[in-house]
Protein backbone atom coordinates (compact mmCIF):
# COMPACT_ATOMS: atom_id res chain seq x y z
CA UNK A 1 -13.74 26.14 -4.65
CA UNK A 2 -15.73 27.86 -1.92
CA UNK A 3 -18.23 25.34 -2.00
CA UNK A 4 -16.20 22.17 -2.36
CA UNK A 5 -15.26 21.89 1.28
CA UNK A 6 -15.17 23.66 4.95
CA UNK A 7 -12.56 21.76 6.74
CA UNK A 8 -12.45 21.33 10.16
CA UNK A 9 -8.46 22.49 10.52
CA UNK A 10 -9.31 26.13 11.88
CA UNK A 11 -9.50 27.43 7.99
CA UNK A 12 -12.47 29.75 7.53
CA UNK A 13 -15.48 29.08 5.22
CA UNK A 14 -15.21 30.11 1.58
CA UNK A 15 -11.71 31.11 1.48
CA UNK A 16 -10.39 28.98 -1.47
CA UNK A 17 -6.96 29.47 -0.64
CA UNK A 18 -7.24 28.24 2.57
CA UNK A 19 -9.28 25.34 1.69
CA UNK A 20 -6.49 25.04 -1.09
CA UNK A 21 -4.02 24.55 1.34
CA UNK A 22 -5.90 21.98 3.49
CA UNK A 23 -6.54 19.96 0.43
CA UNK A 24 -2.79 20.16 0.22
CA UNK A 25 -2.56 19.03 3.31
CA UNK A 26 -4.48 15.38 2.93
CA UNK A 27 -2.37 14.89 -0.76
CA UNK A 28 1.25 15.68 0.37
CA UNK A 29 1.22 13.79 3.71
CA UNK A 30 2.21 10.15 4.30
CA UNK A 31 0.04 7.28 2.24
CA UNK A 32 -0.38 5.64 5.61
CA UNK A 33 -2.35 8.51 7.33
CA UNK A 34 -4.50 9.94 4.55
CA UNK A 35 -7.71 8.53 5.65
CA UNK A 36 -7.75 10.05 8.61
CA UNK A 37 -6.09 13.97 6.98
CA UNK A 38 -9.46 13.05 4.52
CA UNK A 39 -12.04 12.84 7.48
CA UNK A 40 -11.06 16.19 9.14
CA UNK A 41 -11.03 18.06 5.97
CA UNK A 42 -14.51 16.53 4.95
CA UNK A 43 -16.07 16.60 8.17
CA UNK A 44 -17.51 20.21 8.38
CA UNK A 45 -19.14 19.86 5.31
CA UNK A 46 -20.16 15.86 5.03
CA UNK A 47 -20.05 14.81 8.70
CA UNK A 48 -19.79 11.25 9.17
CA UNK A 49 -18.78 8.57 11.45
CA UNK A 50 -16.32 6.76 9.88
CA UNK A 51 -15.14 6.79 6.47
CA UNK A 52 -13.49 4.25 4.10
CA UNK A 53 -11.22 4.29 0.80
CA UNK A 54 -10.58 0.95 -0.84
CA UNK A 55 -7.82 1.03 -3.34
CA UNK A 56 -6.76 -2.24 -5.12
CA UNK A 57 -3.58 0.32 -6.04
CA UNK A 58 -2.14 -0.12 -2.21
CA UNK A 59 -1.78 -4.32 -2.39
CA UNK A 60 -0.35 -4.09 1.53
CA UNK A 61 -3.55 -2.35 2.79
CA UNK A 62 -6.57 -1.73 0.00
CA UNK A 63 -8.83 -0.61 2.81
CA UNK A 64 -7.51 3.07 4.07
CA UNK A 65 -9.75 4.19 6.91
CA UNK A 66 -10.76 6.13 9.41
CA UNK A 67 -13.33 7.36 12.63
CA UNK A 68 -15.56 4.74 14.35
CA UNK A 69 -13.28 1.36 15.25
CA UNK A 70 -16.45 -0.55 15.58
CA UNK A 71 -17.26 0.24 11.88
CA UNK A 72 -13.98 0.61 10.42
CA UNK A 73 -12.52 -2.50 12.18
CA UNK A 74 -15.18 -5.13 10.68
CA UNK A 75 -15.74 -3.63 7.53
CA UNK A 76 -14.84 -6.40 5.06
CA UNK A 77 -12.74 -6.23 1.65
CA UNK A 78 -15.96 -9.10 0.33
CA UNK A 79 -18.38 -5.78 1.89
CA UNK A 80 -16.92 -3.31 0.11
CA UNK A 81 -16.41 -5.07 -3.28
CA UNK A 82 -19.93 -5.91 -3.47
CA UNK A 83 -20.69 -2.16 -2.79
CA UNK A 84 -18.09 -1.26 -5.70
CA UNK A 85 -19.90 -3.12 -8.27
CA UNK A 86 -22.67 -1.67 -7.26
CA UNK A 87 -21.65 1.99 -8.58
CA UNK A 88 -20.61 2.95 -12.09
CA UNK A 89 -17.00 4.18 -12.69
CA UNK A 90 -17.48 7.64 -11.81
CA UNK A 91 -20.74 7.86 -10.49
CA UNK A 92 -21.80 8.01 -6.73
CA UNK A 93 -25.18 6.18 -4.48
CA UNK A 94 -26.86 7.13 -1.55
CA UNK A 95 -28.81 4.40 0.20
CA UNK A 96 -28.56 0.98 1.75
CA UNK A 97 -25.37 -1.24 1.85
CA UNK A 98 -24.58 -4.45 3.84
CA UNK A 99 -21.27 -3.27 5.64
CA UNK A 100 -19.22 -4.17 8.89
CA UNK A 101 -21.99 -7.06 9.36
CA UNK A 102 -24.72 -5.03 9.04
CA UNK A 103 -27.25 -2.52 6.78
CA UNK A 104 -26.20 0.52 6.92
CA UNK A 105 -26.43 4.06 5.15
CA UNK A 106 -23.93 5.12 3.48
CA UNK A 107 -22.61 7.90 0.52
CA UNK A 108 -20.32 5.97 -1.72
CA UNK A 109 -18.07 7.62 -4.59
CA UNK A 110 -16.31 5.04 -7.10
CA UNK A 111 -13.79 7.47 -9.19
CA UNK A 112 -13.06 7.06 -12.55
CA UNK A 113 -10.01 5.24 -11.94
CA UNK A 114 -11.80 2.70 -9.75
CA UNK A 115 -11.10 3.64 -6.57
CA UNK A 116 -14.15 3.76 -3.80
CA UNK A 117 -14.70 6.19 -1.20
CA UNK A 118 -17.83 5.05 1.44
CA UNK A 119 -18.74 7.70 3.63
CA UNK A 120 -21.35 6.71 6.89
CA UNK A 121 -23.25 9.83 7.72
CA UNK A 122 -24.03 10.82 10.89
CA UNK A 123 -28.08 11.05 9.86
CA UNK A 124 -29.70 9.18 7.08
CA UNK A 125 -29.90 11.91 4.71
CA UNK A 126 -28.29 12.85 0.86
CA UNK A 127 -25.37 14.30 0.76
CA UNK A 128 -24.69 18.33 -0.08
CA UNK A 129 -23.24 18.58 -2.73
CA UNK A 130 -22.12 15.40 -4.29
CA UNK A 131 -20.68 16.54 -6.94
CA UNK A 132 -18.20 18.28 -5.08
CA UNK A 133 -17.18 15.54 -2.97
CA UNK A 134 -17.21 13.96 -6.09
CA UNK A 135 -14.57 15.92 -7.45
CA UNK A 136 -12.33 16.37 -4.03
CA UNK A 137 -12.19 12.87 -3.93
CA UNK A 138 -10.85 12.43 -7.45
CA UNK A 139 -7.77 14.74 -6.52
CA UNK A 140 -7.21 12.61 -3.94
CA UNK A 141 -7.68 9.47 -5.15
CA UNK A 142 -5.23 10.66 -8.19
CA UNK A 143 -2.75 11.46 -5.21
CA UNK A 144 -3.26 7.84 -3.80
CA UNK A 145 -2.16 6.12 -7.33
CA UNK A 146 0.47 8.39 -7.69
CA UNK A 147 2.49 7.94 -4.76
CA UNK A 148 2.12 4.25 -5.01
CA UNK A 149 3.15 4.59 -9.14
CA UNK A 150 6.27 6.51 -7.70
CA UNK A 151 7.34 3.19 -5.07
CA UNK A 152 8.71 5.91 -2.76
CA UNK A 153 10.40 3.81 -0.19
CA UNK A 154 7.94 5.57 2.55
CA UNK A 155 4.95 3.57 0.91
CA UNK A 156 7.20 0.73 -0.10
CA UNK A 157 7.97 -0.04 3.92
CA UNK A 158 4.62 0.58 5.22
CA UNK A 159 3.12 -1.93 2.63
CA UNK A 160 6.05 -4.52 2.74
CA UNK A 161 5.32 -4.03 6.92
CA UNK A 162 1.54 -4.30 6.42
CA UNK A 163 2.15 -7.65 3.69
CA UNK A 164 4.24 -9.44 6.47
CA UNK A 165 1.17 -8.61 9.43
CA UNK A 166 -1.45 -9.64 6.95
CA UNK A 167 0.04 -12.69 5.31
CA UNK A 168 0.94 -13.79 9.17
CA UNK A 169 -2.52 -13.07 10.59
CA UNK A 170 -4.23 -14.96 7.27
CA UNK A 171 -2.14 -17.67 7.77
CA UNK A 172 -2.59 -17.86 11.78
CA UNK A 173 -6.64 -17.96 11.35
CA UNK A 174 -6.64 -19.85 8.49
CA UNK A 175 -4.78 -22.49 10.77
CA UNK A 176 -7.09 -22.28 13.41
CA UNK A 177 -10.07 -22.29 11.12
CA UNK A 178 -8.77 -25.80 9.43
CA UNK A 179 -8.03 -27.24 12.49
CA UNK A 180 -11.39 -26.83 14.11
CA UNK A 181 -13.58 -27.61 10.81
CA UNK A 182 -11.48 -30.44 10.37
CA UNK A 183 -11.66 -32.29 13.80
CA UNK A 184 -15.41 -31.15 13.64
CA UNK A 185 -15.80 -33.30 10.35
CA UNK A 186 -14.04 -36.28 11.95
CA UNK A 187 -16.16 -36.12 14.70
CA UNK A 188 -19.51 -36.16 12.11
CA UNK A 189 -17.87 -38.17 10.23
CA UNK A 190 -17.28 -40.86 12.24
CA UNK A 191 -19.54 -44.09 12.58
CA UNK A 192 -20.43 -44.52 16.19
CA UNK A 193 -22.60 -41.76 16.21
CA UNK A 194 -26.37 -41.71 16.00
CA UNK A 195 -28.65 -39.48 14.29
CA UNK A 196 -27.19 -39.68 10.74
CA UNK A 197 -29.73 -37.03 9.61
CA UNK A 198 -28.38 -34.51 11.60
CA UNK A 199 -24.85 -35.59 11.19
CA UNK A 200 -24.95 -35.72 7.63
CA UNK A 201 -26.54 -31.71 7.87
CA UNK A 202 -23.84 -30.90 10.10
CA UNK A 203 -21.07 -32.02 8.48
CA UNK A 204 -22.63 -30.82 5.06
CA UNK A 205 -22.52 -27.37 6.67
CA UNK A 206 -18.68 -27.63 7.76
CA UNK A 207 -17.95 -28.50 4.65
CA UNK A 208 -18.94 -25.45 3.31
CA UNK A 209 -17.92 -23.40 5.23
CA UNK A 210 -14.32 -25.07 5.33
CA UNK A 211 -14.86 -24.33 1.14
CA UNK A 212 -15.54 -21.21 1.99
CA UNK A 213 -12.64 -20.05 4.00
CA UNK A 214 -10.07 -21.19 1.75
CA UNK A 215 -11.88 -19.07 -1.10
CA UNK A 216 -11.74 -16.33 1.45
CA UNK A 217 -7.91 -17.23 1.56
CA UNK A 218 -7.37 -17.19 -2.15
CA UNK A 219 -9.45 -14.06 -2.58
CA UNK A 220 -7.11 -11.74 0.13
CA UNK A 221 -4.16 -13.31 -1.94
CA UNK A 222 -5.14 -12.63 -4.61
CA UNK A 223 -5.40 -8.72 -3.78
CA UNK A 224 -2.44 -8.69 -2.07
CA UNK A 225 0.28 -10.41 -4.68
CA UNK A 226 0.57 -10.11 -8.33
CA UNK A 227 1.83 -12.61 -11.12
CA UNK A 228 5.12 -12.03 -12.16
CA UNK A 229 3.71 -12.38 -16.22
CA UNK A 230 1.17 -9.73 -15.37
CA UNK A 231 3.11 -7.45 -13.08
CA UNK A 232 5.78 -7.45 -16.21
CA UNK A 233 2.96 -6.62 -18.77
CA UNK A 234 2.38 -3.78 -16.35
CA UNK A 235 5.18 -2.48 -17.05
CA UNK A 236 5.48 -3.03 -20.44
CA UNK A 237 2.40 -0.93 -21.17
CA UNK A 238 3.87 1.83 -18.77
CA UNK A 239 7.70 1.71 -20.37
CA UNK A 240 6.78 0.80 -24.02
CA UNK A 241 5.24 4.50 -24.67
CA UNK A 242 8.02 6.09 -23.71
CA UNK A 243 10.73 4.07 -25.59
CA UNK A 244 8.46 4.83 -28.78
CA UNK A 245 8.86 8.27 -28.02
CA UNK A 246 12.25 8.43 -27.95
CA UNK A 247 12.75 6.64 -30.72
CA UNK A 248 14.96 3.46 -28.62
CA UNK A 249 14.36 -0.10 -30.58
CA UNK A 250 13.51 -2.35 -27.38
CA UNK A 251 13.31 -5.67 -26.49
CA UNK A 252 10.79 -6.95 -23.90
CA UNK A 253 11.74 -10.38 -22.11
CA UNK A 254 8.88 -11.48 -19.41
CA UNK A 255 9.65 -13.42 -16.76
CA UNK A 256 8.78 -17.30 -17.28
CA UNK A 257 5.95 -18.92 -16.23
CA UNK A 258 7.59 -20.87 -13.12
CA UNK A 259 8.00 -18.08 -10.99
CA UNK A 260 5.74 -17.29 -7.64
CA UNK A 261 3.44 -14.52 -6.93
CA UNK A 262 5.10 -11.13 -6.41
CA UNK A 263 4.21 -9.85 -3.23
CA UNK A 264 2.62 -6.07 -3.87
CA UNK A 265 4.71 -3.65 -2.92
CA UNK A 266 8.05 -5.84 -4.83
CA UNK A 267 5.98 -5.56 -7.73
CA UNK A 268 5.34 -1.69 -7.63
CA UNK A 269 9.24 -1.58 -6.48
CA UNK A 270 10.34 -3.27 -9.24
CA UNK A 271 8.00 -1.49 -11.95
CA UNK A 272 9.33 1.77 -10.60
CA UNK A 273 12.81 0.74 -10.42
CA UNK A 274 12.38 -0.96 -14.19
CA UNK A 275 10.94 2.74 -14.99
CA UNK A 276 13.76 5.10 -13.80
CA UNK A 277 16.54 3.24 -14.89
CA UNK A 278 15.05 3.05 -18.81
CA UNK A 279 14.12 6.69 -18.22
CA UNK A 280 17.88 7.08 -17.42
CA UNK A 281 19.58 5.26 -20.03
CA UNK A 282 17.24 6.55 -22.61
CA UNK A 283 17.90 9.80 -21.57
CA UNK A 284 21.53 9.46 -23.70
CA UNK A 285 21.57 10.89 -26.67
CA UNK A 286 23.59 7.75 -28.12
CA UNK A 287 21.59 5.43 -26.91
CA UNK A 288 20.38 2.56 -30.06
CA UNK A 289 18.69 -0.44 -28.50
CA UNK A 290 17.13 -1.30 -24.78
CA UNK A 291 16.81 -4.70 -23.65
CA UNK A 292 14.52 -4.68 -20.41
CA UNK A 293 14.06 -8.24 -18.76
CA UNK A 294 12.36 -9.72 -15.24
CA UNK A 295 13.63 -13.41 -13.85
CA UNK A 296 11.99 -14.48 -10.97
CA UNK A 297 12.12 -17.61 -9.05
CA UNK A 298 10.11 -18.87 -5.75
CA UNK A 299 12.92 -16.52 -3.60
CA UNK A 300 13.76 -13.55 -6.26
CA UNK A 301 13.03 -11.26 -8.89
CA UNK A 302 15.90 -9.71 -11.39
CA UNK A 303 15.45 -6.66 -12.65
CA UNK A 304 18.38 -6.57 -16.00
CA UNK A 305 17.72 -3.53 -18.09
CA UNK A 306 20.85 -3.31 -20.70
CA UNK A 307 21.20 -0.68 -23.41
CA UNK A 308 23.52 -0.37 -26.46
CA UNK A 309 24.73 2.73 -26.39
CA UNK A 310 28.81 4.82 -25.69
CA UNK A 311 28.34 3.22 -22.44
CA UNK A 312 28.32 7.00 -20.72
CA UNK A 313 26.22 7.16 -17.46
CA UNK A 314 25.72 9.32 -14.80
CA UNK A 315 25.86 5.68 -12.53
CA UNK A 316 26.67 7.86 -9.13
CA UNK A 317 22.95 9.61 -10.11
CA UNK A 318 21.50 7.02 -10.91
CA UNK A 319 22.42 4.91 -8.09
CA UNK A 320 21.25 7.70 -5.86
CA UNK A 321 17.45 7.62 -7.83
CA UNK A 322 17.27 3.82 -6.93
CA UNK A 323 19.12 3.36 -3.73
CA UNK A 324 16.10 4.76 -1.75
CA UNK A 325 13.57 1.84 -2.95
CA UNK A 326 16.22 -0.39 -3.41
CA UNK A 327 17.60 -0.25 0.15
CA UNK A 328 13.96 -0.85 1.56
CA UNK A 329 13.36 -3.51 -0.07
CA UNK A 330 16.60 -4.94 0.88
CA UNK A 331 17.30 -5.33 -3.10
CA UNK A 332 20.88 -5.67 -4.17
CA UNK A 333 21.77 -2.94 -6.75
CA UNK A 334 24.47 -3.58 -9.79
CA UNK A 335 25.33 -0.37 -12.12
CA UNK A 336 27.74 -1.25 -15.00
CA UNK A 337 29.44 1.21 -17.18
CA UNK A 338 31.67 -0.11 -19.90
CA UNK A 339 32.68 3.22 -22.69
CA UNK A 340 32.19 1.91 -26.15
CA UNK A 341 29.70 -1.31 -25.35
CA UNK A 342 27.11 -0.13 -22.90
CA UNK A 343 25.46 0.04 -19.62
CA UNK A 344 23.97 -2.46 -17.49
CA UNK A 345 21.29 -1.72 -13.97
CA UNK A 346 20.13 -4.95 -12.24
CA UNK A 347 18.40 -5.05 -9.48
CA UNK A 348 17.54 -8.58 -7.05
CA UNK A 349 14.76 -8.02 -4.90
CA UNK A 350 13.85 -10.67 -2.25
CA UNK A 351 10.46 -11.86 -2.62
CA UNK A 352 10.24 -12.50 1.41
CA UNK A 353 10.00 -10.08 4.20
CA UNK A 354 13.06 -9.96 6.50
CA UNK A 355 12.67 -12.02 9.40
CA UNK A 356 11.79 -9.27 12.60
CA UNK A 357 14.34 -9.32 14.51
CA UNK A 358 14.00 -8.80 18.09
CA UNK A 359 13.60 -5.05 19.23
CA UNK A 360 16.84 -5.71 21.65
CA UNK A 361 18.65 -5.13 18.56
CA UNK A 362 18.11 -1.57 18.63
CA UNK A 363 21.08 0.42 20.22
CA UNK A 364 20.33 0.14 24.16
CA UNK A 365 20.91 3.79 24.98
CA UNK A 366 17.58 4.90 22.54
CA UNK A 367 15.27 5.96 25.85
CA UNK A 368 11.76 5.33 25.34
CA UNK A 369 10.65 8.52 24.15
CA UNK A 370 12.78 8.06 21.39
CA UNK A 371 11.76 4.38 20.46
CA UNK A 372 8.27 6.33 20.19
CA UNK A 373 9.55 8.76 17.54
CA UNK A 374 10.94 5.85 15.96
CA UNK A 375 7.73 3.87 16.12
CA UNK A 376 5.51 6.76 14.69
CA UNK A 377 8.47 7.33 11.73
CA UNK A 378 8.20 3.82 10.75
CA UNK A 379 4.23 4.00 10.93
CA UNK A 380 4.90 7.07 8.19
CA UNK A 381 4.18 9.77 10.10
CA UNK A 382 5.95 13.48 9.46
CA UNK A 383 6.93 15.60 11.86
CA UNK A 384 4.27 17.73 12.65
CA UNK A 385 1.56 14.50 13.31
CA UNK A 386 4.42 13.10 15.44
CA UNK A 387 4.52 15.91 17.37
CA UNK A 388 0.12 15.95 17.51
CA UNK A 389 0.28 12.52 18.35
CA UNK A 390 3.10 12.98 21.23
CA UNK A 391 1.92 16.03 22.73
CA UNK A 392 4.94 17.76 22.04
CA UNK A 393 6.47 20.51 19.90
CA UNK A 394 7.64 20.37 16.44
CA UNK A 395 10.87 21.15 16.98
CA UNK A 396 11.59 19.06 19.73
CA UNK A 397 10.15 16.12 17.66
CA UNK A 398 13.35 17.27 15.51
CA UNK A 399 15.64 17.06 18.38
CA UNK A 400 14.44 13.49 19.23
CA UNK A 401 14.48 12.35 15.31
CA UNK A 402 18.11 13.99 14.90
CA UNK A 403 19.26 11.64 18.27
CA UNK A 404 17.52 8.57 16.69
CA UNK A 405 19.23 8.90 13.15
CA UNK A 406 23.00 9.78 15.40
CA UNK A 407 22.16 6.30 17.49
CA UNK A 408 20.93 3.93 14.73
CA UNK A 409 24.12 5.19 12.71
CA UNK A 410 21.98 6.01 9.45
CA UNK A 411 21.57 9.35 7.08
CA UNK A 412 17.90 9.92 6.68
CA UNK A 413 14.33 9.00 8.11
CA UNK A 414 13.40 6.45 5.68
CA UNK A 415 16.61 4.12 6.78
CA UNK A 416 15.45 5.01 10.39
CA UNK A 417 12.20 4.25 9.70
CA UNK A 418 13.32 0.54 8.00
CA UNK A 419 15.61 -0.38 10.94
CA UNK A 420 12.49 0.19 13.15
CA UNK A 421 10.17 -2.17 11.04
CA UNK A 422 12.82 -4.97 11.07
CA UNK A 423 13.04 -4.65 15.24
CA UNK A 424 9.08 -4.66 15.24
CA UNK A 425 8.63 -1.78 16.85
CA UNK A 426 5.36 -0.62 16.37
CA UNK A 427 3.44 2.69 17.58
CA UNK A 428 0.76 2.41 20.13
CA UNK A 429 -2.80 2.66 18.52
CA UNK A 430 -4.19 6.24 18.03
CA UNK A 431 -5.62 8.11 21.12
């Protein structure tokens, strides 16, 4: 482990455990933030200027990154696809690749599980060790796809907050982008002009590149939402295994074929969601038959899983399993008991956002240092970043968390950190 990675955290070179714990340390914070935990542990060893992981797991953002804006900011999800299928599932390059608009030298690492880590080196030279950043990427990359298996409502609200920016941003340029290729093809178009040759050249090239756009359009769609057919099948192939296990007779009904796109994170809600509660009425040792079925429309998506069984459930456990995910997603929740027939979980999640409401809804007396906490808890932060990022103690980042959660009347951080999206309050950009 000695050799796998020097971090650049204050732990000392070659002592495993340390560099245990620092690996720790990237895996177990916030989805949100791990590009950035991955570039300080990495950069003692592989120094680099910026550094990129693109996941197709995280629908909301795909591209986590971190170091150099100017890089970072312009790399492309087009770039880095073309770089993907470039490298073999599980191999790595060293060379050459056209990203953020430009040739540039690079170490890539495509896991096993199809998730790409680019790396851009200080100096144009191979890697030491690849094999070992090989490897320390795989643990983290296996961390990535687990937390977003697991729908904890942490990565549930950054993703449903980053699907809302990006599908409003998309839509905003695409407007713009319309608009201008359109009125420039009038203008072509139009007969009192001269010069048809160049007209006709002009307008060919608008053309395209008004094609071209909406492809671009499609394609970020396309990353970001799932079909409700295909999100279920998901599932299937994830629940199916474990109903054979147990020995439960089940009954599969996808949703039909008139239903819109899921947006990402409601599809990794609802799989998760669909997952727990057959994992909980399974778990009865009565329990005959499960009937597990999706209904979605252009506004919603029902999650009914039923069971045949003494109709004896833990539903105040249960309820406290889903409520987390459920309650971010603004999903109504149903948990029906009846001794002798059976139990009954469904779950309606909204396929759209909440509208943002305007921050003035927030309770006036929260001061500004604590709309700042707030901000950094609903960007996914933990304590201890907050208080890096702030310039301030842990603890007192406890005292001003503990004052938010007593104003905005809720329990726990994730509720905090949900109330926050909805206002729009957003932290300022890194220092």
């Amino acid at each position: 482990m000695g050799d796998v990675a020097r971090t650049g955290t204050g732990t000392s070179a070659g002592d495993p455990v340390a560099e245990l714990q620092a690996l720790r340390e990237v895996v177990a914070g916030p989805l949100a933030d791990i590009a950035r935990r991955f570039s300080r542990l990495l950069s003692d060893r592989w120094p680099h200027r910026a550094l990129v992981i693109y996941t197709l797991e995280c629908t909301g953002r795909p591209r986590k990154v971190a170091g150099e804006r100017d890089i970072v900011e312009r790399v492309t999800i087009a770039e880095l696809e073309a770089l993907k299928a470039s490298v073999a599932l599980g191999e790595h390059m060293v060379g050459h690749a056209r990203l953020a608009g430009a040739q540039r030298w690079v170490w890539a690492v495509r896991d096993r599980e199809d998730t790409l880590l680019v790396l851009f080196p200080r100096r144009r030279t191979e890697p030491a060790g690849p094999s070992a950043l090989a490897a320390v990427f795989g643990l983290v990359a296996t961390s990535i796809r687990q937390q977003v298996a697991q729908a904890s409502p942490d990565y549930l609200a950054e993703s449903r907050a980053a699907s809302s920016e990006r599908t409003r941003a998309t839509a905003e340029l695409t407007a713009a982008h319309e608009a201008a290729l359109t009125g420039i093809l009038s203008t072509l178009r139009s007969a009192r002009l001269d010069d048809q040759g160049a007209r006709s050249a002009a307008a060919d090239a608008a053309s395209k590149a008004l094609v071209a756009l909406r492809a671009r359009r499609d394609a970020d769609r396309n990353l970001s939402e799932e079909a409700p057919e295909a999100a279920f099948q998901r599932l299937r192939q994830e629940v199916d295994p474990l109903l054979r296990h147990r020995e439960v007779a089940a009954e599969f009904v996808p949703p039909d074929d008139g239903g819109g796109p899921l947006p990402g994170e409601v599809a990794y809600g609802a799989r998760a969601l669909t997952h727990d509660i057959a994992v909980a009425l399974t778990a009865q040792s009565d329990v005959e038959r499960l009937r597990v079925a999706w209904e979605c429309d252009s506004a919603t998506l029902v999650v009914d899983v039923r069971d045949q069984s003494g109709g004896v459930l833990d539903a105040t456990g249960l309820r406290r399993t889903l409520e987390g995910r459920a309650h971010t997603l603004d999903a109504g929740l149903e948990v029906e008991s009846v001794p002798g027939w059976g139990n009954r979980v469904a779950v309606r999640l909204p396929l759209a956002p909440p509208a943002p409401q305007a921050e003035q809804k927030l309770p006036a007396d929260l001061n500004r240092r604590e709309r700042e906490v707030l901000a950094l808890v609903a960007a996914g932060k933990r304590n201890r970043a907050i208080a890096q990022e702030l310039g301030v103690a842990e603890s007192t980042v406890k005292f001003h968390i503990s004052a938010v959660l007593k104003k905005l009347g809720v329990a726990t951080r994730g509720e905090a950190a949900v109330l926050g999206l909805r206002a729009g309050i957003a932290a300022a950009p890194p220092r």
